[in-house]
C-alpha atoms as a PDB file:
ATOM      1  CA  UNK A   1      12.661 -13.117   4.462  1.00  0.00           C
ATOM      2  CA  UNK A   2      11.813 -16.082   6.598  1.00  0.00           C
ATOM      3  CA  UNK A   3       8.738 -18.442   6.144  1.00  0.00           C
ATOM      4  CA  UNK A   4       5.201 -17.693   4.874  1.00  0.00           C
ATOM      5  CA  UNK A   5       4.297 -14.749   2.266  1.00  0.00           C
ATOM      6  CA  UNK A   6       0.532 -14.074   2.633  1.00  0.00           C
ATOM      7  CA  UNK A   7      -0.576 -11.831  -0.795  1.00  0.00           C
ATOM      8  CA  UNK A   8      -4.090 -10.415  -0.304  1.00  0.00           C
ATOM      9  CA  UNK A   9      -6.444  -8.592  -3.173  1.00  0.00           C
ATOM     10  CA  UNK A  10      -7.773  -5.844  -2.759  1.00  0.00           C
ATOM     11  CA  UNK A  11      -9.592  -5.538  -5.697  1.00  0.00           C
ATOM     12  CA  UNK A  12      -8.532  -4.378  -8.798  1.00  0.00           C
ATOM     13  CA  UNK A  13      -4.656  -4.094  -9.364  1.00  0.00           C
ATOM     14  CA  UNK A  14      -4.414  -3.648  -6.014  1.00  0.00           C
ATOM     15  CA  UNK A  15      -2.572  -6.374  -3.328  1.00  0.00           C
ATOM     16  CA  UNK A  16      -0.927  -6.348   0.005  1.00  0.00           C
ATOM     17  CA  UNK A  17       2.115  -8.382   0.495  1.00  0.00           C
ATOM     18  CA  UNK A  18       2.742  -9.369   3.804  1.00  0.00           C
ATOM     19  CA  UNK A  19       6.040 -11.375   5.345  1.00  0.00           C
ATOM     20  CA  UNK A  20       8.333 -11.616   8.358  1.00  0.00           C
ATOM     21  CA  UNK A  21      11.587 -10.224   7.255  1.00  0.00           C
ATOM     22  CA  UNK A  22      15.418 -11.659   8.876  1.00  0.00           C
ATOM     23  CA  UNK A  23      14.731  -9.884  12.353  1.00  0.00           C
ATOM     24  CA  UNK A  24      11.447 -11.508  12.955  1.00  0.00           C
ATOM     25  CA  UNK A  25       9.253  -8.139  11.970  1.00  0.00           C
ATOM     26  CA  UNK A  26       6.246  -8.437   9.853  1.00  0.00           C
ATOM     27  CA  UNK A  27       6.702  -6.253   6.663  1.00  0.00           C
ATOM     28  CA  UNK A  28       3.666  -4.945   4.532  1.00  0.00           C
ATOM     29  CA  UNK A  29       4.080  -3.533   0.873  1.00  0.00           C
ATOM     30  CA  UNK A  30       1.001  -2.022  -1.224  1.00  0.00           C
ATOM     31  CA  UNK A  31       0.730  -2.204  -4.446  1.00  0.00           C
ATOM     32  CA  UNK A  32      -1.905   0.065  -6.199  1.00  0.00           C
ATOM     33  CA  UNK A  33      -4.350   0.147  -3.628  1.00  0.00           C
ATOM     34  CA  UNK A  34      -7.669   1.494  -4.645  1.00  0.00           C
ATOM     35  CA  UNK A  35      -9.751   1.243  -1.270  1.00  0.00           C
ATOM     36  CA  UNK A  36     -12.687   2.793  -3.059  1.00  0.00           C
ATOM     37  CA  UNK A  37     -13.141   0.042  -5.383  1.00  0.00           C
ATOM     38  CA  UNK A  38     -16.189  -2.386  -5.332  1.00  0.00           C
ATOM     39  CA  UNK A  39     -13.973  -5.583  -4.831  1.00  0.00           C
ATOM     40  CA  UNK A  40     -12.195  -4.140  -2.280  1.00  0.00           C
ATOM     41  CA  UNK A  41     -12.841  -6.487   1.163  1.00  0.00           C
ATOM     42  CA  UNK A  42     -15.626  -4.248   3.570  1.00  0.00           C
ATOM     43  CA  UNK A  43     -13.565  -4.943   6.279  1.00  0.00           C
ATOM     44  CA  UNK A  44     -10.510  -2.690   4.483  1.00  0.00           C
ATOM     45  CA  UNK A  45     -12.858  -0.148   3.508  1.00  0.00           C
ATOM     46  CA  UNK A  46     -14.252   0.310   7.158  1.00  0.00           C
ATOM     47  CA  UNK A  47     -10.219   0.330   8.524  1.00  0.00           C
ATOM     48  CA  UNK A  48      -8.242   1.787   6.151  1.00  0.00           C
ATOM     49  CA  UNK A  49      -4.332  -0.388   6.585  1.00  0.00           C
ATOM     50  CA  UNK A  50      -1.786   1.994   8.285  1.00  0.00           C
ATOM     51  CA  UNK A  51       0.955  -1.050   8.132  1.00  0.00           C
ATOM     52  CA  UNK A  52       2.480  -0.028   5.136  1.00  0.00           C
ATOM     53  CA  UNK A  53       6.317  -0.500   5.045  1.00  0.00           C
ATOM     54  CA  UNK A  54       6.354   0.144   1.580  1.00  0.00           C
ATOM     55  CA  UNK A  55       3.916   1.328  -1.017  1.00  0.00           C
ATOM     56  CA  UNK A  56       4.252   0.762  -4.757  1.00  0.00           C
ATOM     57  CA  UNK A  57       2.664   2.838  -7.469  1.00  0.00           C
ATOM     58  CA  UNK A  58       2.745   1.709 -11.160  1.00  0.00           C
ATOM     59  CA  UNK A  59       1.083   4.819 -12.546  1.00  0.00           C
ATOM     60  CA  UNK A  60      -0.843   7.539 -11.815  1.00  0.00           C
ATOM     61  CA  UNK A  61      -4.539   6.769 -12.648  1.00  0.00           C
ATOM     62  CA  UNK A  62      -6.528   7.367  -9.721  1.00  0.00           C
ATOM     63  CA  UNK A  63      -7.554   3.654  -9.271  1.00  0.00           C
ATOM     64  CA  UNK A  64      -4.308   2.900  -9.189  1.00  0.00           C
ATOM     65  CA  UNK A  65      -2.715   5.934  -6.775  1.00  0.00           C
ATOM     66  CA  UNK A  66      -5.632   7.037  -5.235  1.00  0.00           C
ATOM     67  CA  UNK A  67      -4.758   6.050  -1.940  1.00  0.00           C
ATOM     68  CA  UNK A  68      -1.073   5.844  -1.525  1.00  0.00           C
ATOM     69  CA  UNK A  69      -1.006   9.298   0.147  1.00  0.00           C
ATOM     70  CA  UNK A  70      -3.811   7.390   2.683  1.00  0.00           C
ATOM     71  CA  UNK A  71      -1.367   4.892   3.642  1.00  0.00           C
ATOM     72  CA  UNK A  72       2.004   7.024   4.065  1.00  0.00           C
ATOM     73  CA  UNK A  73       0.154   9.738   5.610  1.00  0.00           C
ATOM     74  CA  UNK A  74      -1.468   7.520   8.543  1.00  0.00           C
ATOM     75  CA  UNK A  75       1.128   5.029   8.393  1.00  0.00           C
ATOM     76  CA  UNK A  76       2.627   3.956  11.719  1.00  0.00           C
ATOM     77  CA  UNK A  77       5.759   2.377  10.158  1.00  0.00           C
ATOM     78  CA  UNK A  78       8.161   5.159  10.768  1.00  0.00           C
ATOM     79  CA  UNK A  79      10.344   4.241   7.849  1.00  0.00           C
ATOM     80  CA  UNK A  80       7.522   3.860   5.396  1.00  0.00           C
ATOM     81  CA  UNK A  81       8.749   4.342   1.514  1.00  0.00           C
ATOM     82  CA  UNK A  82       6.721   5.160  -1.453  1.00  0.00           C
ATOM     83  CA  UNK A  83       8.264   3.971  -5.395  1.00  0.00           C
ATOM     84  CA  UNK A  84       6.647   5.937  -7.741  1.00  0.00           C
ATOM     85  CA  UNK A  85       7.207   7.790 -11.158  1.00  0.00           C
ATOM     86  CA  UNK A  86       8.756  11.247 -10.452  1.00  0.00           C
ATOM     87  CA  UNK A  87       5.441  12.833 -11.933  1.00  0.00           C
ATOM     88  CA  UNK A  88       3.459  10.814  -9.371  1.00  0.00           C
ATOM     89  CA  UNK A  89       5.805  11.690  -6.641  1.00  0.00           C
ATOM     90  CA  UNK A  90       5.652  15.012  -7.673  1.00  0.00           C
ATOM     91  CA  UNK A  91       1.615  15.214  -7.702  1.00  0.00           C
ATOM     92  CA  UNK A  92       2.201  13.448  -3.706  1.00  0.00           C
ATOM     93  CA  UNK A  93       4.042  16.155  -2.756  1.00  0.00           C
ATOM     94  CA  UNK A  94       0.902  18.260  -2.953  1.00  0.00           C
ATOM     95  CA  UNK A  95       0.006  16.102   0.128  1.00  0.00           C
END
């Protein structure tokens, strides 16, 4: 990881983590992203991310997994990851 790591609310439990890894490109983890929520910034709302390198689930409550599918299943990254429980992962699978 090299310089600055920008962490961004979303509302909620949810944040974005976002830092330039050794080779210079910018990486972008989720965690629990609820877009849906009230605190969530309008701008996010109105352009759901698709920058998601990595997206973290705690649990399976829908305010806190909701939208995980969202970001893997528009993500550009093509080596986007999800970490999960296996009965979340398994519910995703639906998807």
């Amino acid at each position: 990881m090299k310089g600055a790591v920008d962490i961004k609310w979303f509302g909620h439990a949810g944040f974005k983590i976002q830092f330039m890894d050794k080779d210079d490109i910018q990486r972008c983890v989720y965690i629990d992203i609820w877009i849906d929520n009230k605190d969530c910034p309008e701008a996010e709302k109105a352009d759901c991310p698709n920058d998601a390198d990595l997206v973290l689930v705690t649990h399976g409550q829908l305010d806190h997994s909701m939208h995980a599918p969202h970001l893997l299943i528009t993500g550009k990254r093509e080596e986007r990851k999800l970490v999960c429980s296996s009965e979340v992962g398994t519910y995703f699978e639906l998807f």
